[in-house]
Protein backbone atom coordinates (compact mmCIF):
# COMPACT_ATOMS: atom_id res chain seq x y z
CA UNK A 1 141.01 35.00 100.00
CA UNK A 2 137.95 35.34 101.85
CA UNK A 3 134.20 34.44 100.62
CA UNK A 4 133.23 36.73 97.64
CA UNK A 5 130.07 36.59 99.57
CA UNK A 6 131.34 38.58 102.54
CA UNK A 7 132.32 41.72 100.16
CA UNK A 8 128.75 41.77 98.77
CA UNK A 9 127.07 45.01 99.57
CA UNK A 10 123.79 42.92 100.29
CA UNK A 11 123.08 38.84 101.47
CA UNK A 12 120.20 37.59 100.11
CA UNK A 13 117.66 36.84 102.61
CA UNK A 14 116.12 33.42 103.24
CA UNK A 15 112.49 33.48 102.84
CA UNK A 16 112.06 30.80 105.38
CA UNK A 17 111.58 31.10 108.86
CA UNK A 18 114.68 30.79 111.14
CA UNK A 19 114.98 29.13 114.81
CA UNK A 20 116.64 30.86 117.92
CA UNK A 21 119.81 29.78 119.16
CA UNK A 22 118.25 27.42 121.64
CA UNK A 23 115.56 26.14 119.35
CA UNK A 24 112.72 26.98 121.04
CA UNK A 25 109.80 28.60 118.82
CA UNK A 26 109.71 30.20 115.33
CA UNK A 27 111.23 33.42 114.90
CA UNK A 28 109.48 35.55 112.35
CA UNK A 29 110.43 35.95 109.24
CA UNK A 30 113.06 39.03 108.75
CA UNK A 31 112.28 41.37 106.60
CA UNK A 32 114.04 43.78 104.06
CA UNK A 33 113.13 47.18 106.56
CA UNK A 34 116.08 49.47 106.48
CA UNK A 35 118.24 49.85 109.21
CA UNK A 36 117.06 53.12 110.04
CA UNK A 37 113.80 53.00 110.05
CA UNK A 38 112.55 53.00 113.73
CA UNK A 39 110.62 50.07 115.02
CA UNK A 40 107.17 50.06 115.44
CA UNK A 41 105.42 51.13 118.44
CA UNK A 42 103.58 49.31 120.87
CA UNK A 43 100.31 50.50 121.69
CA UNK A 44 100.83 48.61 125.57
CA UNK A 45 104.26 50.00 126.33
CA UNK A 46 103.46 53.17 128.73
CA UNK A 47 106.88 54.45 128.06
CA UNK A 48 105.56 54.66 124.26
CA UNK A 49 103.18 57.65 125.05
CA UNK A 50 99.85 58.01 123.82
CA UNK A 51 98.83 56.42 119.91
CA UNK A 52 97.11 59.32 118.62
CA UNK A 53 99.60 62.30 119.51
CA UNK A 54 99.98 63.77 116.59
CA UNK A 55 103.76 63.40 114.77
CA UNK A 56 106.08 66.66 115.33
CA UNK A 57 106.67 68.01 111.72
CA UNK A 58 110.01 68.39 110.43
CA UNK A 59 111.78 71.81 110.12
CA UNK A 60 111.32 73.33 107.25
CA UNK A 61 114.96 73.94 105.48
CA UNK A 62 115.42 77.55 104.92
CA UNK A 63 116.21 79.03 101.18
CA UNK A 64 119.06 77.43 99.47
CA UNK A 65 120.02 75.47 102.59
CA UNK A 66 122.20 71.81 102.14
CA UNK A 67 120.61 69.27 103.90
CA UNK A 68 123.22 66.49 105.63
CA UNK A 69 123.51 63.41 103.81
CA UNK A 70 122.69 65.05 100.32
CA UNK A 71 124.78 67.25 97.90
CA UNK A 72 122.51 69.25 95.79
CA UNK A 73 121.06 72.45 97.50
CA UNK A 74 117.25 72.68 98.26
CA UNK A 75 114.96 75.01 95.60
CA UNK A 76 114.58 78.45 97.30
CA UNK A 77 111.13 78.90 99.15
CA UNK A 78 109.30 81.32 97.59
CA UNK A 79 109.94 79.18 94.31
CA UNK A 80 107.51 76.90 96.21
CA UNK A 81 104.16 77.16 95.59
CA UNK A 82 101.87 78.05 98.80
CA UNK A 83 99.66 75.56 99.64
CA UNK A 84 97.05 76.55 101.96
CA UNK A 85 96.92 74.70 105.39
CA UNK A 86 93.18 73.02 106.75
CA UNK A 87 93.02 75.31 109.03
CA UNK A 88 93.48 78.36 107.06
CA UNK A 89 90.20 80.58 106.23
CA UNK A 90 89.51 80.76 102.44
CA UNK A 91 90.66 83.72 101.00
CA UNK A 92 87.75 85.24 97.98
CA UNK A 93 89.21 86.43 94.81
CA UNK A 94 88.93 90.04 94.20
CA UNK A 95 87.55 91.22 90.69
CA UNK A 96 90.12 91.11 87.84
CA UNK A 97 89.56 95.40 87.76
CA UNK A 98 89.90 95.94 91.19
CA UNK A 99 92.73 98.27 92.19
CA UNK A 100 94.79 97.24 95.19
CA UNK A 101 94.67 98.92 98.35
CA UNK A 102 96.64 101.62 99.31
CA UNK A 103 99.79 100.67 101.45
CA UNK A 104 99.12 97.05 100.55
CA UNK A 105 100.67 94.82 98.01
CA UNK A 106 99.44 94.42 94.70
CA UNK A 107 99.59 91.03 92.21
CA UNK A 108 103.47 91.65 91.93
CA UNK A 109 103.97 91.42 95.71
CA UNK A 110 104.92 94.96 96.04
CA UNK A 111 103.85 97.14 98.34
CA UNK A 112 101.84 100.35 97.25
CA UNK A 113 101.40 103.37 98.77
CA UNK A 114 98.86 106.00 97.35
CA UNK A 115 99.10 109.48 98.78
CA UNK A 116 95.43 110.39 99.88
CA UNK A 117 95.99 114.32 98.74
CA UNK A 118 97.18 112.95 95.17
CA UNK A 119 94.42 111.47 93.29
CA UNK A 120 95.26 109.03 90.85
CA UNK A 121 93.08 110.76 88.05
CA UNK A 122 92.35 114.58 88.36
CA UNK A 123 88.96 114.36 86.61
CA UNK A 124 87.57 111.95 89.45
CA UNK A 125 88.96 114.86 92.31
CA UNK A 126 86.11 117.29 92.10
CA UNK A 127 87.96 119.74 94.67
CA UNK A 128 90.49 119.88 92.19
CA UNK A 129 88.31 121.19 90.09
CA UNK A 130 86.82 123.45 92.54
CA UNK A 131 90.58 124.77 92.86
CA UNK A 132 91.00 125.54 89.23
CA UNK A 133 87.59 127.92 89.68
CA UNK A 134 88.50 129.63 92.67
CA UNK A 135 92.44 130.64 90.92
CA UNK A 136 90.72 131.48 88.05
CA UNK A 137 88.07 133.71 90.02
CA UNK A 138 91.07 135.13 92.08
CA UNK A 139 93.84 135.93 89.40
CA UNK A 140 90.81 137.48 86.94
CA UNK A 141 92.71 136.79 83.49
CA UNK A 142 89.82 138.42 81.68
CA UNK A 143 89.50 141.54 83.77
CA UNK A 144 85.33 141.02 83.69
CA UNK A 145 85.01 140.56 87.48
CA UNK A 146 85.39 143.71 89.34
CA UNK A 147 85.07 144.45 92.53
CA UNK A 148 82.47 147.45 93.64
CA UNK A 149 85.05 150.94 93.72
CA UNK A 150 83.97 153.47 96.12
CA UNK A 151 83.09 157.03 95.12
CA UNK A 152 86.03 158.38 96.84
CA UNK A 153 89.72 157.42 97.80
CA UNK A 154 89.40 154.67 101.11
CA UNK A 155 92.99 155.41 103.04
CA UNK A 156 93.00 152.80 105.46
CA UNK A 157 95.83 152.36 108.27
CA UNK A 158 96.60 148.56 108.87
CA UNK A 159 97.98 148.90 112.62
CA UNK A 160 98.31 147.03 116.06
CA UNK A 161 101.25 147.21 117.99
CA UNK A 162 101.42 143.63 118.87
CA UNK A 163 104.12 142.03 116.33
CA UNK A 164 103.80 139.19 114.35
CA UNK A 165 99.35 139.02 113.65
CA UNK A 166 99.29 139.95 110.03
CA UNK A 167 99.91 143.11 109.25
CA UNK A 168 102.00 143.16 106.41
CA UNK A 169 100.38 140.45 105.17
CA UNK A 170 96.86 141.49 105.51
CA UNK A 171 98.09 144.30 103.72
CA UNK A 172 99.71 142.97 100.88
CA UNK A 173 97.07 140.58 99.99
CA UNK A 174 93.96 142.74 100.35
CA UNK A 175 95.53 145.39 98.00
CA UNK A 176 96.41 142.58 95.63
CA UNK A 177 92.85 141.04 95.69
CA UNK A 178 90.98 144.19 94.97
CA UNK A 179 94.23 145.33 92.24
CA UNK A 180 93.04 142.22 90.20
CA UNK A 181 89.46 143.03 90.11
CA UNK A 182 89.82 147.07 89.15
CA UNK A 183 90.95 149.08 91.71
CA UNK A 184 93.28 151.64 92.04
CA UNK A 185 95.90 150.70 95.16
CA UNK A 186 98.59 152.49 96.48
CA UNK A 187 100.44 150.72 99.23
CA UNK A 188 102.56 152.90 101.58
CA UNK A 189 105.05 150.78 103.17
CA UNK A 190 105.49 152.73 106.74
CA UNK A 191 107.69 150.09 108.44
CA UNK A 192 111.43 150.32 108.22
CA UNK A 193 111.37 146.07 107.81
CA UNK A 194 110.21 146.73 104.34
CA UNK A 195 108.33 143.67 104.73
CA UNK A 196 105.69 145.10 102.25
CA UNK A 197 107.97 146.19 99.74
CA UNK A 198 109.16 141.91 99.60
CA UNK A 199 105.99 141.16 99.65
CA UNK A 200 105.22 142.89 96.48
CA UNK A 201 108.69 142.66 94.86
CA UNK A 202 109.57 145.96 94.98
CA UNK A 203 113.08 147.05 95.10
CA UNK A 204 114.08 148.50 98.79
CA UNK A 205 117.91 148.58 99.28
CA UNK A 206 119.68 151.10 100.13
CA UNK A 207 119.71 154.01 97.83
CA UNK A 208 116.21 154.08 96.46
CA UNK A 209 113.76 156.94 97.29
CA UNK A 210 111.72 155.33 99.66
CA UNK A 211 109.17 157.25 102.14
CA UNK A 212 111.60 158.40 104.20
CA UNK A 213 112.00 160.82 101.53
CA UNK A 214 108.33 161.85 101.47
CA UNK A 215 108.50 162.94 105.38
CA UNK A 216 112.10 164.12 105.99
CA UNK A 217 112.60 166.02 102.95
CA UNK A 218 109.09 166.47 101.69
CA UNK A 219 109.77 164.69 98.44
CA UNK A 220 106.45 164.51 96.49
CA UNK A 221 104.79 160.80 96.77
CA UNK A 222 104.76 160.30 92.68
CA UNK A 223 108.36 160.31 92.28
CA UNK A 224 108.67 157.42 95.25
CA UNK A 225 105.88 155.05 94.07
CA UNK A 226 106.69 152.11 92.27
CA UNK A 227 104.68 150.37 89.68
CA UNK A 228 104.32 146.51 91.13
CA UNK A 229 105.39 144.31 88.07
CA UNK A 230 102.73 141.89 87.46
CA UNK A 231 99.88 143.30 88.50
CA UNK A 232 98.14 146.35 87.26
CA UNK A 233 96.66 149.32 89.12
CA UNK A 234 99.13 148.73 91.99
CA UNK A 235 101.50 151.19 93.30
CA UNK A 236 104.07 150.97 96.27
CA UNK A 237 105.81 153.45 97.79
CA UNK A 238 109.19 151.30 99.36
CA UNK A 239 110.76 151.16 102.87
CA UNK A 240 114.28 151.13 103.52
CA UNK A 241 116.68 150.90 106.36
CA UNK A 242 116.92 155.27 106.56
CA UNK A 243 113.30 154.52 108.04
CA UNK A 244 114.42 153.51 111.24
CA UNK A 245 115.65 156.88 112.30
CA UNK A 246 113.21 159.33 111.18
CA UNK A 247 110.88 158.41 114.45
CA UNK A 248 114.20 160.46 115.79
CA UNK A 249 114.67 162.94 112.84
CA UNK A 250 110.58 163.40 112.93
CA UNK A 251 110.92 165.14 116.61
CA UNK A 252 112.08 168.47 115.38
CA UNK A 253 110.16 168.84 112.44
CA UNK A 254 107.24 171.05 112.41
CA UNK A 255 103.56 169.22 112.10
CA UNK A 256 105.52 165.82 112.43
CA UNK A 257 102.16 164.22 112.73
CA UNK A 258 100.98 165.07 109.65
CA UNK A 259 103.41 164.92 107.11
CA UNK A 260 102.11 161.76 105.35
CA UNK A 261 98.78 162.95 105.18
CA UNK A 262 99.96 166.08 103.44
CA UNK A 263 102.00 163.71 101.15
CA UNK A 264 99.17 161.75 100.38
CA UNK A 265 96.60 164.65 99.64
CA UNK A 266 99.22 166.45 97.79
CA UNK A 267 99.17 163.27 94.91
CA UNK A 268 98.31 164.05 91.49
CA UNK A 269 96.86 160.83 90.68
CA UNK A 270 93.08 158.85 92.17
CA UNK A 271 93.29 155.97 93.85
CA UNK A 272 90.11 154.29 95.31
CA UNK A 273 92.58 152.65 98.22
CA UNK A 274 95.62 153.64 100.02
CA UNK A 275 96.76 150.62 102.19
CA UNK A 276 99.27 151.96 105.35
CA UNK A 277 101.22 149.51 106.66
CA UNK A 278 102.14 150.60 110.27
CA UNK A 279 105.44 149.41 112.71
CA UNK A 280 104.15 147.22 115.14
CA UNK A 281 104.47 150.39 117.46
CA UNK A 282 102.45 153.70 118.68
CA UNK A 283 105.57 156.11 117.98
CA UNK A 284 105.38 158.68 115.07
CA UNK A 285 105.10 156.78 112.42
CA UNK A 286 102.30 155.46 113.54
CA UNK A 287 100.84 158.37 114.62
CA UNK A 288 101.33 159.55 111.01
CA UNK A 289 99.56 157.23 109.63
CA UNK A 290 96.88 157.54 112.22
CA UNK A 291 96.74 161.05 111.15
CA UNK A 292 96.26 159.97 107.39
CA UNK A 293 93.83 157.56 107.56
CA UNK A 294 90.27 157.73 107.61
CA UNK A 295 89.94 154.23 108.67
CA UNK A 296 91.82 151.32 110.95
CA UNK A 297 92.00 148.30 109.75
CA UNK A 298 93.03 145.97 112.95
CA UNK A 299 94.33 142.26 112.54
CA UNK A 300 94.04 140.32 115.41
CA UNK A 301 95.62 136.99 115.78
CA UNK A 302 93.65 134.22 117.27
CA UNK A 303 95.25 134.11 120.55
CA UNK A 304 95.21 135.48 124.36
CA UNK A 305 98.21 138.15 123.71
CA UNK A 306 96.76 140.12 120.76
CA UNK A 307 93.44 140.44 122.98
CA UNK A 308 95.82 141.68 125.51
CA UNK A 309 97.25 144.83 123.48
CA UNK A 310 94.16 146.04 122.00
CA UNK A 311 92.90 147.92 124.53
CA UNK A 312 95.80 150.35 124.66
CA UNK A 313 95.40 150.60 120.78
CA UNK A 314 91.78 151.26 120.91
CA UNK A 315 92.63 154.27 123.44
CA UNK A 316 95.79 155.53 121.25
CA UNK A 317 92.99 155.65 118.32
CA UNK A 318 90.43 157.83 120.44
CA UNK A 319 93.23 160.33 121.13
CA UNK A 320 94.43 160.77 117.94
CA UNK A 321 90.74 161.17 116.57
CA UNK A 322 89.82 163.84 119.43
CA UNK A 323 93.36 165.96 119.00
CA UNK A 324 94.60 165.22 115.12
CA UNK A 325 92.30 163.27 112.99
CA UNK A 326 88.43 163.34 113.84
CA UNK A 327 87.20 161.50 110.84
CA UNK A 328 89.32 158.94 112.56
CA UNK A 329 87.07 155.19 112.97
CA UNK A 330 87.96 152.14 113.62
CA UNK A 331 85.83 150.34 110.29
CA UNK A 332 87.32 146.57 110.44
CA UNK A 333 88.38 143.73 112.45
CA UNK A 334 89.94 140.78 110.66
CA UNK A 335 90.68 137.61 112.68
CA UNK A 336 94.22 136.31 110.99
CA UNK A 337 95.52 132.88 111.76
CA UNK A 338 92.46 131.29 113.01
CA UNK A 339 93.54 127.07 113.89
CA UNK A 340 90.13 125.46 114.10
CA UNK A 341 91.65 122.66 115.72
CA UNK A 342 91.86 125.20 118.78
CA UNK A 343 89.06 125.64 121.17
CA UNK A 344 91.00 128.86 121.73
CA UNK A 345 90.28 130.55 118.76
CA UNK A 346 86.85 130.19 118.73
CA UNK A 347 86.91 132.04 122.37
CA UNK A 348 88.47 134.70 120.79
CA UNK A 349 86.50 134.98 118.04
CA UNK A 350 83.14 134.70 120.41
CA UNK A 351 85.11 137.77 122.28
CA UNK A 352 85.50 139.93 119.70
CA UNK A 353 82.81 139.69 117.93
CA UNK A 354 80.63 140.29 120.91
CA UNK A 355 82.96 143.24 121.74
CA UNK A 356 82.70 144.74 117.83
CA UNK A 357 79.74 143.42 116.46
CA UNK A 358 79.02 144.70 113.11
CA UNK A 359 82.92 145.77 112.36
CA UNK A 360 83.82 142.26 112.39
CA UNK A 361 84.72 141.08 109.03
CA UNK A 362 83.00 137.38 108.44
CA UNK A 363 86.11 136.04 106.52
CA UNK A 364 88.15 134.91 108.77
CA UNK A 365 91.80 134.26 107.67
CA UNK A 366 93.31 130.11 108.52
CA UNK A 367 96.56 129.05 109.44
CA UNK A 368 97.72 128.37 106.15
CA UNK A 369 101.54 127.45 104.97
CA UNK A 370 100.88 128.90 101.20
CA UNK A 371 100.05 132.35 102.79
CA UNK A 372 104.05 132.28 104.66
CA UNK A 373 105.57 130.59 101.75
CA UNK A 374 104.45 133.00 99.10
CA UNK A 375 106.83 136.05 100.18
CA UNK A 376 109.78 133.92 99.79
CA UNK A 377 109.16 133.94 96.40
CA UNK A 378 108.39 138.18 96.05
CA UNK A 379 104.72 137.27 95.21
CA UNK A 380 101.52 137.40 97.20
CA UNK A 381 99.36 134.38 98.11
CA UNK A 382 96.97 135.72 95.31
CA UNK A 383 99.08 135.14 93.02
CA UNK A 384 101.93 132.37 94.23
CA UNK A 385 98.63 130.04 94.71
CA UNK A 386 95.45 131.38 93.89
CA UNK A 387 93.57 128.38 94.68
CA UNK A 388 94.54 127.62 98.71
CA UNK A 389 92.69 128.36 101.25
CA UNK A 390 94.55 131.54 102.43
CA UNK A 391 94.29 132.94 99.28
CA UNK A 392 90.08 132.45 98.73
CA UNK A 393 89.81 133.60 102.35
CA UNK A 394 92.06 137.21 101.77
CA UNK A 395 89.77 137.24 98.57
CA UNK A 396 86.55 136.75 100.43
CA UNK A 397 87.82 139.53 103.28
CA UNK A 398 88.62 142.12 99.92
CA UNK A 399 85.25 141.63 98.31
CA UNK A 400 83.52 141.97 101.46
CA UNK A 401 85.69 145.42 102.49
CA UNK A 402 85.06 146.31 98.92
CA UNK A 403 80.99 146.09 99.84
CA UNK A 404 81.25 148.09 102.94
CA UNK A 405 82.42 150.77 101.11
CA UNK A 406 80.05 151.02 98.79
CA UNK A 407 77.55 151.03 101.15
CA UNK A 408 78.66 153.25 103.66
CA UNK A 409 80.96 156.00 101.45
CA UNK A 410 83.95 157.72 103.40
CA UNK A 411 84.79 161.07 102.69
CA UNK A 412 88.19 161.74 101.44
CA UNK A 413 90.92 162.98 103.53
CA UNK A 414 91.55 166.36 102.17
């Protein structure tokens, strides 16, 4: 057997100092270093590099990595606590009561994101507040706010044969607006769309006696209107599909051009408005209501092309007052979709105002997503959401057509 020395996981080291093999000189002492623990350097040895270059860290093991040469798995990071390095700024406490940002992450390491158009408390949003007022001065609960009535029936045509600038809903909102604040309205749907009669909820399929009625076969105009559900001292008289042909049937009828304005005299009832809401055309219908009407009511869309049509209107108008209807005028301009973020619109608006002066309403109706969502739903901006801005500016344009009349009565169209 061998020496029980030689199995020994460690020999004893002699503290005395040992010779070389060839005697020469003291060798110094060994010590108990580890193996692997690398020598020392030596500050004259070029190959050495500099003394004072700074020691490369050691990677950082990631979350729940092993490391060689041990067993048990390393805590995860973020169990770590952060300590700051020197050369990191110090960071100053916020208050205790100090919200965090929004789109930043609070205490919990979250991130939060705060919408800028929801407020966190409503009674620290004063234009929510502002809202409230202007629904409740629109929709009128009470029925104490009225709007000035004229001293005799207004019948105004809504027309301009450009498509798509607001007719139909100019129409359906005004009447709406000055319904809610005590006027008598009777809206006359004169476009075979029917888009009024949606607008207002009013039932227009096939079937029911509509205006087509009232000029074909001279029905009388009572037994056509339609209470609108919801809001009192509003009438409609539908559209339907049968519509579309009686600019054909209307050819061979005698006094074609006047048979709405003999249908409108002829009602038994008063209204202090009668809203017409014309095809985007100049054919017979809306000649008829041309005819009718003692004013035009003319929305113009804040753009190049509904410039471009307006002076064949304005001519179409001027012939129809010097043949059929001379108490004919053309009383008020509305601008309709006005984008602010446009330096187009306010060209437009410089045009015609300079071109109308006076006739120019001073509401002027925004771009506004509440004002195309609230048909969808068979209701009128008014009332799907009083408090936008589409609604308060149809409301503004109401009370201020509402004052015109007052001052400057129109005869009614006998």
């Amino acid at each position: 057997m061998g020496d029980p020395q030689d199995a020994a996981p460690h020999r004893p080291v002699d503290p005395t100092p040992r010779r070389d093999a060839t005697g020469a000189g003291a060798v110094r002492p060994v010590s108990s270093v580890p193996a692997n623990v690398p020598p020392a350097r030596d500050p004259l040895d070029p190959s050495e590099g500099p003394v004072n270059a700074p020691t490369p860290r050691p990677a950082v093991a990631r979350a729940n990595a092993v490391v060689p040469g041990r067993f048990e798995p390393q805590p995860p990071v973020s169990a770590v606590p952060h300590q700051p390095t020197p050369d990191t700024a110090p960071v100053s406490a916020a208050p205790a009561d100090t919200p965090p940002a929004a789109g930043y992450g609070d205490e919990t390491g979250a991130t939060t994101y705060v919408s800028r158009e929801t407020p966190t408390r409503e009674e620290d949003d004063p234009p929510l507040a502002m809202e409230a007022m202007r629904a409740v001065q629109i929709l009128n609960p009470s029925g104490e706010v009225t709007m000035p009535r004229p001293d005799r029936t207004r019948v105004m045509c809504v027309a301009n044969q450009k498509g798509g600038v607001g007719k139909t809903t100019t129409t359906v909102n005004l009447a709406v607006a000055l319904a809610l604040h005590g006027n008598r309205v009777l809206v006359v749907d004169l476009d075979p769309q029917g888009n009024a009669s949606t607008g207002l909820n009013v039932p227009h399929h096939t079937g029911v006696p509509d205006v087509y009625d009232c000029l074909i076969d001279s029905v009388p105009l009572e037994e056509v209107a339609q209470a609108v559900e919801g809001i009192p001292n509003l009438w409609c008289v539908p559209a339907t599909i049968d519509l579309a042909g009686a600019e054909i049937e209307l050819v061979s009828v005698v006094a074609r051009e006047s048979r709405l304005a003999r249908a409108i005299a002829a009602y038994p009832g008063h209204f202090d408005y009668v809203f017409i809401d014309c095809p985007p055309s100049l054919g017979l219908l809306t000649v008829n209501a041309l005819v009718a009407a003692q004013e035009v009511l003319i929305p113009i869309q804040c753009e190049y092309y509904a410039l471009e049509g307006l002076n064949q209107l304005i001519n179409n108008i001027n012939l129809v007052r010097q043949h059929l209807n001379p108490q004919l005028e053309v009383s008020t301009i509305l601008l309709t979709m006005y984008d602010r973020r446009t330096r187009l619109a306010d060209a437009v608006e410089q045009d015609v105002r300079n071109h109308f002066g006076d006739k120019v309403l001073q509401a002027v109706i925004p771009r506004n997503v509440r004002v195309s969502e609230a048909p969808s739903y068979g209701q009128s901006v008014m009332t799907y959401d009083p408090g936008s801005r589409g609604a308060t500016s149809y409301f503004e344009a109401a009370q201020e057509i509402a004052e015109r009349g007052v001052k400057e009565p129109v005869s009614r169209n006998a």
